[in-house]
C-alpha atoms as a PDB file:
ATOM      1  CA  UNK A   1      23.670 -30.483 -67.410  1.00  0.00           C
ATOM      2  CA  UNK A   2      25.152 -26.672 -67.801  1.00  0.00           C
ATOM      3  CA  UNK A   3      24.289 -26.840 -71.556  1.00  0.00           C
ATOM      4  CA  UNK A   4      21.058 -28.189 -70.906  1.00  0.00           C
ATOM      5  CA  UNK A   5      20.108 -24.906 -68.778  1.00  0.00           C
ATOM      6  CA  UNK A   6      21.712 -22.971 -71.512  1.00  0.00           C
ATOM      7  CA  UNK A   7      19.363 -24.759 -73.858  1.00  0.00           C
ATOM      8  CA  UNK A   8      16.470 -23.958 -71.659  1.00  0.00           C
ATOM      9  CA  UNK A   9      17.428 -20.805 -71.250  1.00  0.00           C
ATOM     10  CA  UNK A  10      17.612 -19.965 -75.125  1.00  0.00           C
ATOM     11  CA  UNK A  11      14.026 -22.090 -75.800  1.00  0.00           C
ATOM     12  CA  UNK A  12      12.568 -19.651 -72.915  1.00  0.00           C
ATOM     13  CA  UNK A  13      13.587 -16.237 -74.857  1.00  0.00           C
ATOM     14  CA  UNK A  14      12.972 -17.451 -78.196  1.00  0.00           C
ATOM     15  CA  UNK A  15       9.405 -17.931 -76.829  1.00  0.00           C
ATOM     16  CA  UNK A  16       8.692 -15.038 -75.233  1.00  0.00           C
ATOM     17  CA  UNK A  17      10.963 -12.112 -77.620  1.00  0.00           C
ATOM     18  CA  UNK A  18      10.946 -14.064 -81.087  1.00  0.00           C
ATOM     19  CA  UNK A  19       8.461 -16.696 -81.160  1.00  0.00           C
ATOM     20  CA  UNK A  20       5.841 -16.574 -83.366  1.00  0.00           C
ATOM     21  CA  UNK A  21       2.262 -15.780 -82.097  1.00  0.00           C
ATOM     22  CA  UNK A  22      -1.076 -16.823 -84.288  1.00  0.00           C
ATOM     23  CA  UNK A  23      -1.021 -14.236 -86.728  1.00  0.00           C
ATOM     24  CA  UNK A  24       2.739 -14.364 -87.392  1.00  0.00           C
ATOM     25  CA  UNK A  25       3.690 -11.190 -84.534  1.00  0.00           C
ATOM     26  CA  UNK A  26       6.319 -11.825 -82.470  1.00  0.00           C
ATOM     27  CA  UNK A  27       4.890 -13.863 -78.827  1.00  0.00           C
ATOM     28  CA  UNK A  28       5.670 -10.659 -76.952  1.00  0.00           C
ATOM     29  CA  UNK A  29       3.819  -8.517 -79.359  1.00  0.00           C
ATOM     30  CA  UNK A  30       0.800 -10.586 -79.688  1.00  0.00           C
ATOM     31  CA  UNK A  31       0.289 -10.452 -76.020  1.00  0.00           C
ATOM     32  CA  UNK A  32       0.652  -6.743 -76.028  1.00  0.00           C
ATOM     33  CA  UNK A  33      -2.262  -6.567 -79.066  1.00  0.00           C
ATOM     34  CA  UNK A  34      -4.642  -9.251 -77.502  1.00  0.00           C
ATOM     35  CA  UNK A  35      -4.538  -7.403 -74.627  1.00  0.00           C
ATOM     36  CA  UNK A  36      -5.205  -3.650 -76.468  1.00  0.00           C
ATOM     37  CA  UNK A  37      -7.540  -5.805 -78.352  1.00  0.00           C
ATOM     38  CA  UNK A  38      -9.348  -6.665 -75.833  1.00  0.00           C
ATOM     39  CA  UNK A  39      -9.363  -2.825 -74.351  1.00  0.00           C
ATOM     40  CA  UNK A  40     -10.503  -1.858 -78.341  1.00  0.00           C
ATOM     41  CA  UNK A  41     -13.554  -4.212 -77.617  1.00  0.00           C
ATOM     42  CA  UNK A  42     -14.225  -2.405 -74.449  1.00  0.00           C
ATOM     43  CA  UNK A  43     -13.890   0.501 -75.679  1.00  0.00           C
ATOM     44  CA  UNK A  44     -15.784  -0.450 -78.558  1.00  0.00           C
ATOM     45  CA  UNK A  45     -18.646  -1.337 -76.604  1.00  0.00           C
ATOM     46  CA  UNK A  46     -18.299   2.086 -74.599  1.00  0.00           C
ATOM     47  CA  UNK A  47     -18.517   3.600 -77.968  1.00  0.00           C
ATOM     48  CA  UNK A  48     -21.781   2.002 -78.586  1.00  0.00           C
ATOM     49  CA  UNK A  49     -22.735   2.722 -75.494  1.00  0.00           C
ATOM     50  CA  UNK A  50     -22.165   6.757 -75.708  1.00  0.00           C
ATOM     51  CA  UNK A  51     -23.478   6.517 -78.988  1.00  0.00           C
ATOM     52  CA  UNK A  52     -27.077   5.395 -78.061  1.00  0.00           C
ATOM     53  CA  UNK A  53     -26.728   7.495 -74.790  1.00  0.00           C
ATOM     54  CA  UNK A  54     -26.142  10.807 -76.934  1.00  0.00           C
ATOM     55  CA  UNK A  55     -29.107  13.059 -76.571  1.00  0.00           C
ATOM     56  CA  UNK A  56     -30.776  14.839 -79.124  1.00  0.00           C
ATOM     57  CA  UNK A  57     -33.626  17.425 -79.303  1.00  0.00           C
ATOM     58  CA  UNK A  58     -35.705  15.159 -81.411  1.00  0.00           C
ATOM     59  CA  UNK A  59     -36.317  11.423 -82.369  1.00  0.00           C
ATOM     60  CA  UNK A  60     -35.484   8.696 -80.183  1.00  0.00           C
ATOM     61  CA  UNK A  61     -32.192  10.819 -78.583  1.00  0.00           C
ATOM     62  CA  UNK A  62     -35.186  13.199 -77.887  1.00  0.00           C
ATOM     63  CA  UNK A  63     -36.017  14.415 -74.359  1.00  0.00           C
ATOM     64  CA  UNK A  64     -38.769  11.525 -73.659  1.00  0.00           C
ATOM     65  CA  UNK A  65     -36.231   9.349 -74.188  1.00  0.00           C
ATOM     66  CA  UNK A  66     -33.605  10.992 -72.076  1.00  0.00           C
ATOM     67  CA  UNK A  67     -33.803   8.930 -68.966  1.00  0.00           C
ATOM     68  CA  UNK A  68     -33.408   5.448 -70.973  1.00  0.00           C
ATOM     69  CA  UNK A  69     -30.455   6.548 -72.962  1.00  0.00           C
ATOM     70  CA  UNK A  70     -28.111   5.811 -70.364  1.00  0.00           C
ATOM     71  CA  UNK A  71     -28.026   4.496 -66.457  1.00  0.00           C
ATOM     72  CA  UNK A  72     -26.652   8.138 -65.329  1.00  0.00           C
ATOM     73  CA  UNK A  73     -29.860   9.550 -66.485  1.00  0.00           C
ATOM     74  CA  UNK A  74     -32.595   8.787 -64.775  1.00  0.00           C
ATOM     75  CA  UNK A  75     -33.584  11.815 -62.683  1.00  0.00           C
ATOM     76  CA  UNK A  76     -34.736  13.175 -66.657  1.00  0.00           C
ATOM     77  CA  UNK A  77     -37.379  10.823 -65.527  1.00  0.00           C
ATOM     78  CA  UNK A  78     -37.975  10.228 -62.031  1.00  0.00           C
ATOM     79  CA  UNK A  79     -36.916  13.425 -60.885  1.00  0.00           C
ATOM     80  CA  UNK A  80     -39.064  15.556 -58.432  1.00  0.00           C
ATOM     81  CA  UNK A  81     -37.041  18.518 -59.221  1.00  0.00           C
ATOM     82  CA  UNK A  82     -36.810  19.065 -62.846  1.00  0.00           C
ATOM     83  CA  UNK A  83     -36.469  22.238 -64.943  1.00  0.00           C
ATOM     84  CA  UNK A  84     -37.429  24.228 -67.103  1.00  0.00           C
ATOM     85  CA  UNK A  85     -41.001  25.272 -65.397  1.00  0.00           C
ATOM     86  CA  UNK A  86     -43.521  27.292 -66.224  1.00  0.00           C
ATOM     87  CA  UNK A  87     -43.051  30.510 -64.148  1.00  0.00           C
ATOM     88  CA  UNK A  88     -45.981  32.310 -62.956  1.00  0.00           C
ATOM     89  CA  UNK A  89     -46.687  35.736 -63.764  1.00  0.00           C
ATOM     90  CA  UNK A  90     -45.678  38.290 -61.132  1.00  0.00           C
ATOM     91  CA  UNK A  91     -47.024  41.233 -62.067  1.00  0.00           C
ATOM     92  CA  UNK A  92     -50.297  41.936 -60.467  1.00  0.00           C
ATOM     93  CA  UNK A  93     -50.023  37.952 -58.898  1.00  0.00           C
ATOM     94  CA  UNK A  94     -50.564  37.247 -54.698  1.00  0.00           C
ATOM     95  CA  UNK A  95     -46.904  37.968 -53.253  1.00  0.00           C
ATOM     96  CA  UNK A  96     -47.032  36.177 -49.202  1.00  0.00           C
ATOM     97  CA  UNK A  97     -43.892  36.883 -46.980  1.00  0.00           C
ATOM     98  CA  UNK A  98     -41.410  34.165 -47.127  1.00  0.00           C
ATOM     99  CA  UNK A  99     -39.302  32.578 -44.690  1.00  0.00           C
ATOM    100  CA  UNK A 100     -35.515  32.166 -45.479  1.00  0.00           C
ATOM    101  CA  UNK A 101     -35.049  29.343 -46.901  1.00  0.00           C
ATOM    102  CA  UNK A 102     -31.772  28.124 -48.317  1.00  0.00           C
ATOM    103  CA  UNK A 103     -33.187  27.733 -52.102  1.00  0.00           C
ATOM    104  CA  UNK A 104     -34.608  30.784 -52.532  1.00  0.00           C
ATOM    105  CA  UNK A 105     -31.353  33.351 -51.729  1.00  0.00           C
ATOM    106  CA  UNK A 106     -32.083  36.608 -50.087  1.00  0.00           C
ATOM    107  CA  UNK A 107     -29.122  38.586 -51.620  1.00  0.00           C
ATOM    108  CA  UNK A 108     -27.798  38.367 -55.004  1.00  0.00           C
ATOM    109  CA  UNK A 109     -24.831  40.223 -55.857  1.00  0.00           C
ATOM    110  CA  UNK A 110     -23.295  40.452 -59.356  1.00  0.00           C
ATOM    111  CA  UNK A 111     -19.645  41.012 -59.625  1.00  0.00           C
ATOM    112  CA  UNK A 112     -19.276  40.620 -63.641  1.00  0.00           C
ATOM    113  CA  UNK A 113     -16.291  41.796 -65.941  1.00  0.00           C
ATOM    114  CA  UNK A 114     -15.227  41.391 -69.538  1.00  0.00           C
ATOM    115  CA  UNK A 115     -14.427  38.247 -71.422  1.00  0.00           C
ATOM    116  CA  UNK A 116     -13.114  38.005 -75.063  1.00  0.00           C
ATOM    117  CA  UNK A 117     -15.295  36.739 -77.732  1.00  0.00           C
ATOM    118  CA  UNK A 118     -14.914  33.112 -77.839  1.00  0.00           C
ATOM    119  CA  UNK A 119     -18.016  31.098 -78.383  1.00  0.00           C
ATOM    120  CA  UNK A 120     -18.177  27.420 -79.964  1.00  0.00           C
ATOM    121  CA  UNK A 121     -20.630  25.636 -81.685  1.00  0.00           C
ATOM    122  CA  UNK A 122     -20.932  22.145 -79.241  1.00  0.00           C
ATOM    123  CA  UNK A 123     -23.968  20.685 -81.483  1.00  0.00           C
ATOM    124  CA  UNK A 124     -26.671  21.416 -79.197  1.00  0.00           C
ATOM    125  CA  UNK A 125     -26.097  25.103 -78.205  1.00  0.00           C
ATOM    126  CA  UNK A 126     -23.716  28.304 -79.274  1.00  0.00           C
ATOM    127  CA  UNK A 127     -22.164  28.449 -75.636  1.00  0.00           C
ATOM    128  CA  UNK A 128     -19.560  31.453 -75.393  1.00  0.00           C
ATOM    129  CA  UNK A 129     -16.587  30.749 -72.624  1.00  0.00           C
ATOM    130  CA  UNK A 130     -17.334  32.884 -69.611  1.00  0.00           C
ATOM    131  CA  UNK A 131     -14.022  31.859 -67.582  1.00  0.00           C
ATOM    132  CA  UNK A 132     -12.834  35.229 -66.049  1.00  0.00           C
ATOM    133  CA  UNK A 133     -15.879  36.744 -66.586  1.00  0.00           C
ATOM    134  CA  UNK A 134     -16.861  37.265 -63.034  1.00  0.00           C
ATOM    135  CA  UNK A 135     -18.801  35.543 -60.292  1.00  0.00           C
ATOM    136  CA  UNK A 136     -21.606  36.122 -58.204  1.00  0.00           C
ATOM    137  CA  UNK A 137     -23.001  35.724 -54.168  1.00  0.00           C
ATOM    138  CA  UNK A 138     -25.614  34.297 -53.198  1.00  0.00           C
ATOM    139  CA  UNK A 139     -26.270  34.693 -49.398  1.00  0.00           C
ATOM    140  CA  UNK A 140     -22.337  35.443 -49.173  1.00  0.00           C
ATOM    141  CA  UNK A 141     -21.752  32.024 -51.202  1.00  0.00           C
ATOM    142  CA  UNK A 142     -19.944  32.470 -54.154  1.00  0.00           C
ATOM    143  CA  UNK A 143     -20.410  31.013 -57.584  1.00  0.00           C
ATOM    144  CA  UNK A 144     -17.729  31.478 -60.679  1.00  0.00           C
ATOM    145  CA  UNK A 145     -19.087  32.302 -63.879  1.00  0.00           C
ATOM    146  CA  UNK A 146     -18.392  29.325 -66.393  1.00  0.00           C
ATOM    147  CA  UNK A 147     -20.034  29.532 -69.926  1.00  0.00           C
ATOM    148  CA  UNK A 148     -22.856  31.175 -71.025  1.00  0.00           C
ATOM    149  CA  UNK A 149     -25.132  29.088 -73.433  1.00  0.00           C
ATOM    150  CA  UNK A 150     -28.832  29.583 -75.114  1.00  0.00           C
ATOM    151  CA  UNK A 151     -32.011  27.890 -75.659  1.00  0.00           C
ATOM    152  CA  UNK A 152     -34.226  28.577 -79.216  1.00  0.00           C
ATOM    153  CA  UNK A 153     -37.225  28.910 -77.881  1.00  0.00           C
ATOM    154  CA  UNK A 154     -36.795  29.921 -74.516  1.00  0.00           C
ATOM    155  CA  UNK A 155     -36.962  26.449 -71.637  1.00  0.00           C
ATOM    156  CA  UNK A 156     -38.844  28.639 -69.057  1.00  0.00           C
ATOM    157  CA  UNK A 157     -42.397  29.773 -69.996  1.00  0.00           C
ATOM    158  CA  UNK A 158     -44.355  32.123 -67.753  1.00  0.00           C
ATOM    159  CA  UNK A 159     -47.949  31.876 -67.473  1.00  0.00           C
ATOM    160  CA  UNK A 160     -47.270  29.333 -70.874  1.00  0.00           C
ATOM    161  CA  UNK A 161     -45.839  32.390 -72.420  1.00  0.00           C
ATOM    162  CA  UNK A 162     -42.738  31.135 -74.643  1.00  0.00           C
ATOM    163  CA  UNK A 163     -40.178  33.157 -75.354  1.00  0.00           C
ATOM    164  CA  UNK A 164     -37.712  33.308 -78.791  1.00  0.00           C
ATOM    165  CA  UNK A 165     -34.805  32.784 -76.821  1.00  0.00           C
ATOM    166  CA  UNK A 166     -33.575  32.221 -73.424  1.00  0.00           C
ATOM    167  CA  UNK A 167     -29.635  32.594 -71.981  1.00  0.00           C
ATOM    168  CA  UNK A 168     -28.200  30.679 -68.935  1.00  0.00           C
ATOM    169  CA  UNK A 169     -25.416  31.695 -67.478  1.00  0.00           C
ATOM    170  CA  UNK A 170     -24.077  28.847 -65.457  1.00  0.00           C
ATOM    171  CA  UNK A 171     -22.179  29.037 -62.166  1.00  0.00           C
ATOM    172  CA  UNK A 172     -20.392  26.780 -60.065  1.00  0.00           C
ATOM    173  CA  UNK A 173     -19.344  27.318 -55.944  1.00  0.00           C
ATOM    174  CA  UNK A 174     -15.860  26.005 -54.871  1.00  0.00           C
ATOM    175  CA  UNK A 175     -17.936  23.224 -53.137  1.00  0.00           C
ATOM    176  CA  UNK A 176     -19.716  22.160 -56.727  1.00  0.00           C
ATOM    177  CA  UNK A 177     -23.208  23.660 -56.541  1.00  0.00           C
ATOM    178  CA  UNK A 178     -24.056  24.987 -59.554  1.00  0.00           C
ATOM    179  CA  UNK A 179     -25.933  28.055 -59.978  1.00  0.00           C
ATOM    180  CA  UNK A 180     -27.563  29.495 -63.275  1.00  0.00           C
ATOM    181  CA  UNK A 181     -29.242  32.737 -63.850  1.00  0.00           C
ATOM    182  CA  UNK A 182     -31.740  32.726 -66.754  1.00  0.00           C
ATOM    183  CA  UNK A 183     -32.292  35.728 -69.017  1.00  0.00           C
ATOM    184  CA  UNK A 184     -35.611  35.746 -71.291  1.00  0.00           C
ATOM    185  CA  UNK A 185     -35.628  37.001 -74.192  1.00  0.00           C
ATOM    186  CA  UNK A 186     -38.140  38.800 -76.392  1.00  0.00           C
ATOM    187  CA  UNK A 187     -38.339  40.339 -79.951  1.00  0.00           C
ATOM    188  CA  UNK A 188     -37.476  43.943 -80.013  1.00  0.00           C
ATOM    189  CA  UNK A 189     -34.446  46.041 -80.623  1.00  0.00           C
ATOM    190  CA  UNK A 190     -30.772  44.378 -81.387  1.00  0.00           C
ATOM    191  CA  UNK A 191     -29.149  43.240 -78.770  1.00  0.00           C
ATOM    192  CA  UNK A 192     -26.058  44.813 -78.361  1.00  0.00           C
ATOM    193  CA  UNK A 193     -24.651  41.706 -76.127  1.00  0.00           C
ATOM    194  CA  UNK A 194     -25.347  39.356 -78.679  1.00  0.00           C
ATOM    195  CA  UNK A 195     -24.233  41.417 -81.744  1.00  0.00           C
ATOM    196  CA  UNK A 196     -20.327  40.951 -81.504  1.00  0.00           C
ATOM    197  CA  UNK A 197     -20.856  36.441 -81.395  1.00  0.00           C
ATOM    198  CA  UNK A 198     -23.910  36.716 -84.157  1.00  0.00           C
ATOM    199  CA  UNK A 199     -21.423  38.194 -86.399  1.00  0.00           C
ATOM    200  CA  UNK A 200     -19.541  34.824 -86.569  1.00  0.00           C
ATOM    201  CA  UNK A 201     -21.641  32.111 -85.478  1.00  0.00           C
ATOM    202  CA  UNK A 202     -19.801  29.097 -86.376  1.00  0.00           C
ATOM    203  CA  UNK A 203     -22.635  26.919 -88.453  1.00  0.00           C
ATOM    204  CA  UNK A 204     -21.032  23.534 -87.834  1.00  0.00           C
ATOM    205  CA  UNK A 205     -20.512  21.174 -84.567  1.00  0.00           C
ATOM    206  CA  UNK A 206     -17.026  21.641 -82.428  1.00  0.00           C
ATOM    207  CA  UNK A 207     -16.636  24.659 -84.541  1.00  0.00           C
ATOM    208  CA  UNK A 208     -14.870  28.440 -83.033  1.00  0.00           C
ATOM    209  CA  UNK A 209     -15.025  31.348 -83.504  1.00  0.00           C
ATOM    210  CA  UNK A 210     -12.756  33.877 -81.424  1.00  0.00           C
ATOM    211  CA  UNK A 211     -11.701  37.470 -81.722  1.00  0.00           C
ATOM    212  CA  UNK A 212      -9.453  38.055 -79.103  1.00  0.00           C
ATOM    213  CA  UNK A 213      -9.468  42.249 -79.734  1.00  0.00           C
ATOM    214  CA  UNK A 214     -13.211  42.218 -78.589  1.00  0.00           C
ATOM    215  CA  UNK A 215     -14.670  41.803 -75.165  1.00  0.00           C
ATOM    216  CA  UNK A 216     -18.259  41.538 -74.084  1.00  0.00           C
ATOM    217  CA  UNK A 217     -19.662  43.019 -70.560  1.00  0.00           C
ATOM    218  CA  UNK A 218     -21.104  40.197 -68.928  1.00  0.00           C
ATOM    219  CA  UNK A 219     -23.207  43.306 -67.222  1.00  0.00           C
ATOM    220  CA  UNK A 220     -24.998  43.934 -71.068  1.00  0.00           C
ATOM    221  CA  UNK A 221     -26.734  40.453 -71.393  1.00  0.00           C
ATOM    222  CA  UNK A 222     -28.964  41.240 -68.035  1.00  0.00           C
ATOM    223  CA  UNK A 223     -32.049  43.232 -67.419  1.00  0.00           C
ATOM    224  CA  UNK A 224     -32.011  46.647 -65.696  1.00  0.00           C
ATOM    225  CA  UNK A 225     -34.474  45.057 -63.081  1.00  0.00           C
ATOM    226  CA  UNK A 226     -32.446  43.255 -60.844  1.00  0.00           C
ATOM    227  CA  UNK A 227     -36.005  41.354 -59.449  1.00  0.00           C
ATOM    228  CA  UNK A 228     -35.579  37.626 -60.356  1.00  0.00           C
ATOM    229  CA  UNK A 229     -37.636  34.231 -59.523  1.00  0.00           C
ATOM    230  CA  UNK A 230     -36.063  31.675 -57.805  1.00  0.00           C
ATOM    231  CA  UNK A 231     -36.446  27.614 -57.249  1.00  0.00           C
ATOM    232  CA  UNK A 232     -34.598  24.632 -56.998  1.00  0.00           C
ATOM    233  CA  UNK A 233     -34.653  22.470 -60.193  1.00  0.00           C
ATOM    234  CA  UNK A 234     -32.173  20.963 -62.480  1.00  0.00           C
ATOM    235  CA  UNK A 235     -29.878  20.848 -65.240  1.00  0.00           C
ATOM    236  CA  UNK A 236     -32.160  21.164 -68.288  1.00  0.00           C
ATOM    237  CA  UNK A 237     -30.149  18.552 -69.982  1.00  0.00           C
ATOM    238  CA  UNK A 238     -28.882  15.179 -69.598  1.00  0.00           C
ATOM    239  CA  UNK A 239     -27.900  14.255 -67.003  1.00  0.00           C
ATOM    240  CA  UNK A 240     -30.605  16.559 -65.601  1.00  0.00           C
ATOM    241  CA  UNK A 241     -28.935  16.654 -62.217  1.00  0.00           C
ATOM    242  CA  UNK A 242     -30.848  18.559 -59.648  1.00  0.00           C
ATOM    243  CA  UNK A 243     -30.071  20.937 -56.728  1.00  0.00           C
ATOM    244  CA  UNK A 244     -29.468  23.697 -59.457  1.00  0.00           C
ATOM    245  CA  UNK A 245     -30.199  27.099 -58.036  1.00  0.00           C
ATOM    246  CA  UNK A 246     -32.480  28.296 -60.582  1.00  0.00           C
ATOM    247  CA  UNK A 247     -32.583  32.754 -60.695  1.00  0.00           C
ATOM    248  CA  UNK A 248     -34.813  33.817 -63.916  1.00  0.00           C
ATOM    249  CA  UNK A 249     -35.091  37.520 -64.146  1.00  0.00           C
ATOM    250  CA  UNK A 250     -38.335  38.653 -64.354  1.00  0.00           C
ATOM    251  CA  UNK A 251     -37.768  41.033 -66.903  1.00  0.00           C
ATOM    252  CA  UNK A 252     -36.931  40.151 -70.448  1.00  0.00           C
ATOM    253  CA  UNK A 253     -34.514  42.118 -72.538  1.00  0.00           C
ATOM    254  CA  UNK A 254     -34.842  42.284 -76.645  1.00  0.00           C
ATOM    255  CA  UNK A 255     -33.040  40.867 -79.356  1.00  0.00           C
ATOM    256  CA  UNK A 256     -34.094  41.592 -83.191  1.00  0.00           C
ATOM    257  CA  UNK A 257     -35.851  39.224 -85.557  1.00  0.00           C
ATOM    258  CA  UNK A 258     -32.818  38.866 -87.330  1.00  0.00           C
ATOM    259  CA  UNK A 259     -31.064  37.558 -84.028  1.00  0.00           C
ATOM    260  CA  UNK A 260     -33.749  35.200 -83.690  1.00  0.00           C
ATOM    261  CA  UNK A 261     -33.655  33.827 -86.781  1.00  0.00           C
ATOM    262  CA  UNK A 262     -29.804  33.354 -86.834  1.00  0.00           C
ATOM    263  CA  UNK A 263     -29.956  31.210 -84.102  1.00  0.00           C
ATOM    264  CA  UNK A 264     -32.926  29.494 -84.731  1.00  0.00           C
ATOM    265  CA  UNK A 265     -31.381  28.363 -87.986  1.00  0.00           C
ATOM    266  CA  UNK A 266     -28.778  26.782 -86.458  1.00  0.00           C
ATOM    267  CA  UNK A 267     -30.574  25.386 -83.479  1.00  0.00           C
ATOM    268  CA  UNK A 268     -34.353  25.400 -84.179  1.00  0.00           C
ATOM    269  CA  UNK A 269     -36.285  23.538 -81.078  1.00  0.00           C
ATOM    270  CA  UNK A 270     -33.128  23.321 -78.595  1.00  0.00           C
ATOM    271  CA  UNK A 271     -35.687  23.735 -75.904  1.00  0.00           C
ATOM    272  CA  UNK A 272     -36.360  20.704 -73.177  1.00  0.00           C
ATOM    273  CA  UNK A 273     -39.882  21.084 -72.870  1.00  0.00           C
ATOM    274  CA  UNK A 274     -41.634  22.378 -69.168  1.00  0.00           C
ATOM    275  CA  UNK A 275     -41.617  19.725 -66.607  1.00  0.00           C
ATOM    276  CA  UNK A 276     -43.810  19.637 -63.494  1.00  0.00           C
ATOM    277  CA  UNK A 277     -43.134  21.451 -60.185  1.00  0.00           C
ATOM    278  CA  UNK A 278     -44.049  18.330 -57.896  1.00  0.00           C
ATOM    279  CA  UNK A 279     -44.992  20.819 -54.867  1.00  0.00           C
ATOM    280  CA  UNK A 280     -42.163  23.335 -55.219  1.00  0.00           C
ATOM    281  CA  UNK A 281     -42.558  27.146 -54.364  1.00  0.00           C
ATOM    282  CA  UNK A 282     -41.624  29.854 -56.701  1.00  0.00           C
ATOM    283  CA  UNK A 283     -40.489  32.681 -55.108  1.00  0.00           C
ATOM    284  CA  UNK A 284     -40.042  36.324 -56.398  1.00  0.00           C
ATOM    285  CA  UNK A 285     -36.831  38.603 -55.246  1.00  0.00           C
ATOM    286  CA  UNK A 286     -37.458  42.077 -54.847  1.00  0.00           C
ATOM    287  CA  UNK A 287     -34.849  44.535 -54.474  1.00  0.00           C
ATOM    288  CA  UNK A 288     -33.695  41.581 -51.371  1.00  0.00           C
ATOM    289  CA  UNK A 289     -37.477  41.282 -49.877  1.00  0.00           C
ATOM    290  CA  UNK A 290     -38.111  37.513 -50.717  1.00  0.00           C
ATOM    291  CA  UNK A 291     -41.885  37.182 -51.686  1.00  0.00           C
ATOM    292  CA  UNK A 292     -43.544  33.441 -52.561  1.00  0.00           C
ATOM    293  CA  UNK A 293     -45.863  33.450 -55.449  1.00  0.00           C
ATOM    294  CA  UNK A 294     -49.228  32.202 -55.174  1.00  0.00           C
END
């Protein structure tokens, strides 16, 4: 009886450790690869899955197809509070009194420093890394500078007037609001800002380029004119979340033809075209005295 156990015993581990599977692996190992197999095939399908869902520009990743490419974008089509706008034109436009309202902040305050050069080229976008670089408040709340990113041409248009390139700087509260100011752009002098990343725009996807000896002054990229428009809207890209804090100054600064077409060549058309407002004020920040444009 004891050597039959022993027997057992011995038929048991030669099954599981040395046993031969289907395709000659060891029992134990051919468990192990069905099962990472069958995680391959998952991920396989995942694969596929990202693959259709990446978003393009143009074609059928294009932004009319945005919402269809994947389940976790669907406010690019059915949401009521989509950006970029069309901005209407302040100057000489109907300013009312506004109330205080939480989406259109009464005090913006700009606490910026200096970050190193260090932009990447993510295949949509040159986006330069603004960790460190500062923060701002907005009625006391405050929002951390992340990355600051552009748009050839510009996303917002005001009264239909497109400009040759647009910045956001994006910002994000300890609680996870996000917050982006947008700087127009028109065609003018050099832009001093810009000048130190244009020297070394990397031309391919994923690709750096970093000089760690030179900083930039977030301060540079914005307008003297600290008046800015301000709505709720959205992420102008997939997944287009909304509930972004939207601050577009309302006065461009200049960048040279030459800076235009740099970009441009790279990224020609990385603009999400205007979307509806769907009811939503625009309202115009003077100097703290909220006004809403009519």
């Amino acid at each position: 009886m004891k050597s039959r156990y022993i027997f057992l015993a011995i038929l048991v581990f030669f099954l599981i450790f040395v046993r031969i599977g289907p395709d000659k692996q060891p029992l134990s190992q051919w468990i192990k690869s069905t099962s990472s197999h069958h995680q391959q095939q998952n991920g396989h399908a995942a694969d596929d899955s990202h693959a259709v869902a990446h978003w393009s520009y143009d074609g059928e990743g294009g932004p009319a197809h945005w919402g269809s490419l994947s389940e976790g974008n669907t406010l690019c089509d059915a949401g009521k509070k989509q950006s970029p706008v069309d901005l209407p034109v302040t100057e000489g436009a109907c300013l009312l009194p506004a109330l205080i309202l939480p989406e259109a902040p009464m005090v913006l305050a700009r606490h910026y420093g200096s970050v190193p050069v260090n932009i990447i080229n993510n295949g949509h976008t040159i986006q330069l890394d603004g960790n460190q670089g500062g923060y701002i408040t907005l009625d006391g709340l405050r929002y951390d500078l992340l990355q600051i990113h552009f748009h050839s041409p510009s996303e917002h248009t005001v009264g239909g007037k497109s400009y040759p390139l647009e910045a956001h700087m994006v910002h994000k509260s300890a609680e996870g609001g996000l917050a982006v100011v947008g700087v127009l752009m028109e065609e003018g002098a050099e832009n001093a800002f810009l000048k130190p990343m244009w020297q070394g725009l990397p031309a391919k996807a994923d690709q750096h380029f970093i000089q760690k000896d030179a900083t930039l002054d977030i301060n540079a990229l914005l307008p003297g004119d600290e008046t800015f428009l301000t709505l709720s809207g959205s992420l102008t890209t997939p997944p287009c979340s909304e509930d972004v804090r939207w601050l577009v100054m309302n006065t461009p600064v200049t960048l040279s033809a030459q800076q235009v077409k740099q970009f441009a060549t790279l990224h020609p058309g990385s603009n999400r075209p205007v979307q509806p407002l769907n009811g939503r004020a625009v309202f115009v920040n003077q100097a703290g005295t909220l006004w809403m444009v009519k």
